[in-house]
C-alpha atoms as a PDB file:
ATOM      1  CA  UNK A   1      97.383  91.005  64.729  1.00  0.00           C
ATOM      2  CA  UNK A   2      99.943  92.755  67.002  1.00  0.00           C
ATOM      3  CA  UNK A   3     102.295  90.950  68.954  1.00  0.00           C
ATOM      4  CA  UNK A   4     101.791  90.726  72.545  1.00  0.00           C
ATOM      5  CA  UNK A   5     104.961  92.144  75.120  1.00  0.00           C
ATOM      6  CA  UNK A   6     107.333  88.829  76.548  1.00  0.00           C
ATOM      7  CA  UNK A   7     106.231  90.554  79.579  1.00  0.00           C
ATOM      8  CA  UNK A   8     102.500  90.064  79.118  1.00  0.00           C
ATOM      9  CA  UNK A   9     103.047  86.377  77.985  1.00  0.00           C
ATOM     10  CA  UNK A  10     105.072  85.696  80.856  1.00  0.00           C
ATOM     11  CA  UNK A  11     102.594  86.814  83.306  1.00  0.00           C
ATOM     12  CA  UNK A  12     102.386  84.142  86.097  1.00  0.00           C
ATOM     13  CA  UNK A  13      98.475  82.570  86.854  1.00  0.00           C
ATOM     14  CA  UNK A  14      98.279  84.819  90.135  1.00  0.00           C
ATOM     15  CA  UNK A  15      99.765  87.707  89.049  1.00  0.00           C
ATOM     16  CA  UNK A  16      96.533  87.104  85.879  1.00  0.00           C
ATOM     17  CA  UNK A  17      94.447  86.439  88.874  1.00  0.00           C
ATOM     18  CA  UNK A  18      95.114  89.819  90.837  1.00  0.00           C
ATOM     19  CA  UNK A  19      94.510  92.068  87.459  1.00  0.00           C
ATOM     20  CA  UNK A  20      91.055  89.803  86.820  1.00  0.00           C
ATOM     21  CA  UNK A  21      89.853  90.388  90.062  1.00  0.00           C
ATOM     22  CA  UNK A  22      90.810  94.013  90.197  1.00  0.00           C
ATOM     23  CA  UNK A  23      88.664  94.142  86.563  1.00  0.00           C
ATOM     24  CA  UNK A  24      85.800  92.759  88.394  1.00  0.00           C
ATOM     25  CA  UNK A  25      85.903  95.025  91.444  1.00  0.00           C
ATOM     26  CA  UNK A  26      86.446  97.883  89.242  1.00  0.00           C
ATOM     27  CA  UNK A  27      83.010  96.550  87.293  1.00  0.00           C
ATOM     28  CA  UNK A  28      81.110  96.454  90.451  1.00  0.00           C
ATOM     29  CA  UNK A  29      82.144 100.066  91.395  1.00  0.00           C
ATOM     30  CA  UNK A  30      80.664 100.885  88.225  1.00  0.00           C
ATOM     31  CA  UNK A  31      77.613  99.225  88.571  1.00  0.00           C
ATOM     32  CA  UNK A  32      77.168  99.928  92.131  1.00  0.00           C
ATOM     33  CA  UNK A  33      77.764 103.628  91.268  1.00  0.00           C
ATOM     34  CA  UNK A  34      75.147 102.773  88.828  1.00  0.00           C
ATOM     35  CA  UNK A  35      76.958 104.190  85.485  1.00  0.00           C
ATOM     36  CA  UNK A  36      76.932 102.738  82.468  1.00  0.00           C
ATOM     37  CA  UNK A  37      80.248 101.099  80.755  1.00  0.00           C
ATOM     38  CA  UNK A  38      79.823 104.450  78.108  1.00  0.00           C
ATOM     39  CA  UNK A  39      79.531 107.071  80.670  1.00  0.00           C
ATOM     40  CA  UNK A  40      82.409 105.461  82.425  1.00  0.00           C
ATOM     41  CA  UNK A  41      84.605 104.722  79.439  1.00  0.00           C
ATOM     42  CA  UNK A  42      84.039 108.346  78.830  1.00  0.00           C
ATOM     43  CA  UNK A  43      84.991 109.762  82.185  1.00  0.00           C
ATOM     44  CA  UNK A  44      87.974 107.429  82.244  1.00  0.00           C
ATOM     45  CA  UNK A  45      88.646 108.662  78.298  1.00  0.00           C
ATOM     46  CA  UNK A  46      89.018 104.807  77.114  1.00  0.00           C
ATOM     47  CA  UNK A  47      86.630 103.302  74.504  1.00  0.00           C
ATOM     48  CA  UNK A  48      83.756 100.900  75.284  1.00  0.00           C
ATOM     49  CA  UNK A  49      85.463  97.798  74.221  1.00  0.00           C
ATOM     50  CA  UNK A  50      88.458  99.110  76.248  1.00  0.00           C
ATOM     51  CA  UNK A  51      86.308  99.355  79.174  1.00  0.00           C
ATOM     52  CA  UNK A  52      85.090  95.962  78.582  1.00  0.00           C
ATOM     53  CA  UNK A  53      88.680  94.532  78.398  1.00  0.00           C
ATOM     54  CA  UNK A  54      89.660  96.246  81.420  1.00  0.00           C
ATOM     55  CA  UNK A  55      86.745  94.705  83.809  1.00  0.00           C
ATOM     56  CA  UNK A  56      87.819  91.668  82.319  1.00  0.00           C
ATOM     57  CA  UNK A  57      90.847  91.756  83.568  1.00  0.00           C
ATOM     58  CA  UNK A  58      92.471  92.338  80.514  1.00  0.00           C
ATOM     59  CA  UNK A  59      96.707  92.846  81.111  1.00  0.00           C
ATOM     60  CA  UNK A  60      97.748  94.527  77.971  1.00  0.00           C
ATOM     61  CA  UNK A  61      95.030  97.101  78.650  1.00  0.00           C
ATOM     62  CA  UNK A  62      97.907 100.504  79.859  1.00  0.00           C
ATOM     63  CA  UNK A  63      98.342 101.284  83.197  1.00  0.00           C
ATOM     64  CA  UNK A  64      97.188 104.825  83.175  1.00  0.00           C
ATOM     65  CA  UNK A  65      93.816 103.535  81.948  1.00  0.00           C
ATOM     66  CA  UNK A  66      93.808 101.537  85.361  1.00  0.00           C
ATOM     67  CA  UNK A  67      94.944 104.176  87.133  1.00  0.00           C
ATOM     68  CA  UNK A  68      92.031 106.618  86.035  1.00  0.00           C
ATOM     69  CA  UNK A  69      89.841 103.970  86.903  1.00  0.00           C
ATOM     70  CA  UNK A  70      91.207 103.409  90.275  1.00  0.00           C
ATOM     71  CA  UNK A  71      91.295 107.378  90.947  1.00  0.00           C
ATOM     72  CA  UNK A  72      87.489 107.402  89.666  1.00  0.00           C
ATOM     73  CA  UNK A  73      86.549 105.719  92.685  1.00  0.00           C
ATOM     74  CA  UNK A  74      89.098 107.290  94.965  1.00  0.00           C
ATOM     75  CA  UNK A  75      91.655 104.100  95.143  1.00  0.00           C
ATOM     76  CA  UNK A  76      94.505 105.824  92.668  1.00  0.00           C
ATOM     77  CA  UNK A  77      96.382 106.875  96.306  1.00  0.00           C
ATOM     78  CA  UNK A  78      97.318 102.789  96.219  1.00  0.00           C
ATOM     79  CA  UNK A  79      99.209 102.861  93.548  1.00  0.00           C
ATOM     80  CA  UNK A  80     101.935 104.241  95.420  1.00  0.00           C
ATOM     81  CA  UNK A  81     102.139 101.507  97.803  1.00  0.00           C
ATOM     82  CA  UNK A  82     102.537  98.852  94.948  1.00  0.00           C
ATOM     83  CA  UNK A  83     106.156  98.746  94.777  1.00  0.00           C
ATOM     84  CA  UNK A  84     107.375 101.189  98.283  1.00  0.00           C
ATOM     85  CA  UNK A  85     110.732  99.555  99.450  1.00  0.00           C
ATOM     86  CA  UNK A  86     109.109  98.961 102.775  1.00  0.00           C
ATOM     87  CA  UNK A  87     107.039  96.077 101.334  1.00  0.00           C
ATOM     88  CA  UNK A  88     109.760  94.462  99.063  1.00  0.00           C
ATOM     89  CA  UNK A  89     110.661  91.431 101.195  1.00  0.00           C
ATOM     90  CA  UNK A  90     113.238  90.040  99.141  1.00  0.00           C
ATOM     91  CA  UNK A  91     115.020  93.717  99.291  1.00  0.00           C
ATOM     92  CA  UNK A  92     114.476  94.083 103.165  1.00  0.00           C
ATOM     93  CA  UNK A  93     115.954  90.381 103.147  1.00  0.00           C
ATOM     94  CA  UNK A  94     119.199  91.505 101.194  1.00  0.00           C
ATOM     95  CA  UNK A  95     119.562  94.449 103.971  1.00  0.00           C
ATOM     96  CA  UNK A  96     119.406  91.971 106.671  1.00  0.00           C
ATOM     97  CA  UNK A  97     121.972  89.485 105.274  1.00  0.00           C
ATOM     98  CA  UNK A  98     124.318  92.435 103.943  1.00  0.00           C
ATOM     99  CA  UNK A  99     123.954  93.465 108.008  1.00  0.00           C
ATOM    100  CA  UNK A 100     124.524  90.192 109.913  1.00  0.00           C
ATOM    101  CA  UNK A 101     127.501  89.963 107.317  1.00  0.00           C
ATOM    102  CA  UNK A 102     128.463  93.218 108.309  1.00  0.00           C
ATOM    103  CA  UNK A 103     128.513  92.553 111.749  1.00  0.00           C
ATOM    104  CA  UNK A 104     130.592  89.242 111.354  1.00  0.00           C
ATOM    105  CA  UNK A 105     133.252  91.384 109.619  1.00  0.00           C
ATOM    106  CA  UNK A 106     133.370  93.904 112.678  1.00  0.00           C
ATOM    107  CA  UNK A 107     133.367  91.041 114.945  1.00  0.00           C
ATOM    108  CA  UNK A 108     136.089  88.857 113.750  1.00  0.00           C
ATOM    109  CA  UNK A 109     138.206  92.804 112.878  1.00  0.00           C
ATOM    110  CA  UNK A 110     137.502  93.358 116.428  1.00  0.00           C
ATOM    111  CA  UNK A 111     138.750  90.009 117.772  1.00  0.00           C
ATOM    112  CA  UNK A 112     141.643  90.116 115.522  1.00  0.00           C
ATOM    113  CA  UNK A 113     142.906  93.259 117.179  1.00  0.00           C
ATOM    114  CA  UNK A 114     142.159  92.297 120.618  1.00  0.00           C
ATOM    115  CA  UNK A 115     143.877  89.247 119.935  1.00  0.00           C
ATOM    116  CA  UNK A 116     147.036  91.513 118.216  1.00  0.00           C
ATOM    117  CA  UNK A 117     146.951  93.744 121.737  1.00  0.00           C
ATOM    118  CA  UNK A 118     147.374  90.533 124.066  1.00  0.00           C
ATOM    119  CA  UNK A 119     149.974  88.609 122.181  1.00  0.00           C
ATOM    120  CA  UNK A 120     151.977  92.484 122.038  1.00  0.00           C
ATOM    121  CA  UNK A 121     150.967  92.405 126.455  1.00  0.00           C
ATOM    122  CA  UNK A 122     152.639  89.018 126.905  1.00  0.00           C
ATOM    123  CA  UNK A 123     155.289  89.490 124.589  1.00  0.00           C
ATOM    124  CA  UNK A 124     158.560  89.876 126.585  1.00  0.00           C
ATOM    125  CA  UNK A 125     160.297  92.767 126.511  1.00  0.00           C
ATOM    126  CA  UNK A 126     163.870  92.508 125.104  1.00  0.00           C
ATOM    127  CA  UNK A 127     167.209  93.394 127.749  1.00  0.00           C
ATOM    128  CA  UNK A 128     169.100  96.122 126.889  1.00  0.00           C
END
């Protein structure tokens, strides 16, 4: 028996439940589109037990076997999207507290120095 990836074991139960359900839409595709699980497991160039796994939901089942699926019925162009920066909250997050932080710097430099030019204004002048 091979040993499964830490990765795989450590999957979380919705991250299980998002590949199951893709499995399941990717069966009714199939069915709709009224193929059987050989012609498809052909066309996707995966065996029939293969297949079976992935429509099950099946996580150790490799990515590029999903993604042949997914381009089969013209959803592949998604894949891209996963993972695009624009969507990563906790990144986007990050930006916004690196910039408020970076904007309490400028504001207490520029305070400081404003601060530097009055105390030089009021400062008397010594007699020569």
């Amino acid at each position: 028996m091979s040993k499964q990836s830490q990765a795989v074991l450590n999957l979380t139960p919705a991250t299980l439940s998002a590949i199951e359900t893709m499995g399941s839409h990717l069966a009714v595709a199939r069915v709709r589109r009224k193929e059987s699980l050989a012609t498809r497991a052909k066309r996707i160039g995966v065996s029939v037990p293969t297949l079976s796994r992935m429509e099950n939901g099946d996580p150790t089942v490799s990515l590029g076997a999903y993604a042949q699926a997914l381009w089969l019925i013209g959803r592949d162009g998604e894949l891209a999207r996963i993972a695009a920066p624009e969507f990563d909250r906790d990144a986007l997050e990050m930006d916004v507290n690196e910039a408020i932080q970076l904007g309490k710097q400028r504001a207490t430099r520029a305070m400081n120095v404003r601060l530097s030019r009055q105390a030089k204004a009021l400062k008397p002048t010594p007699k020569a």
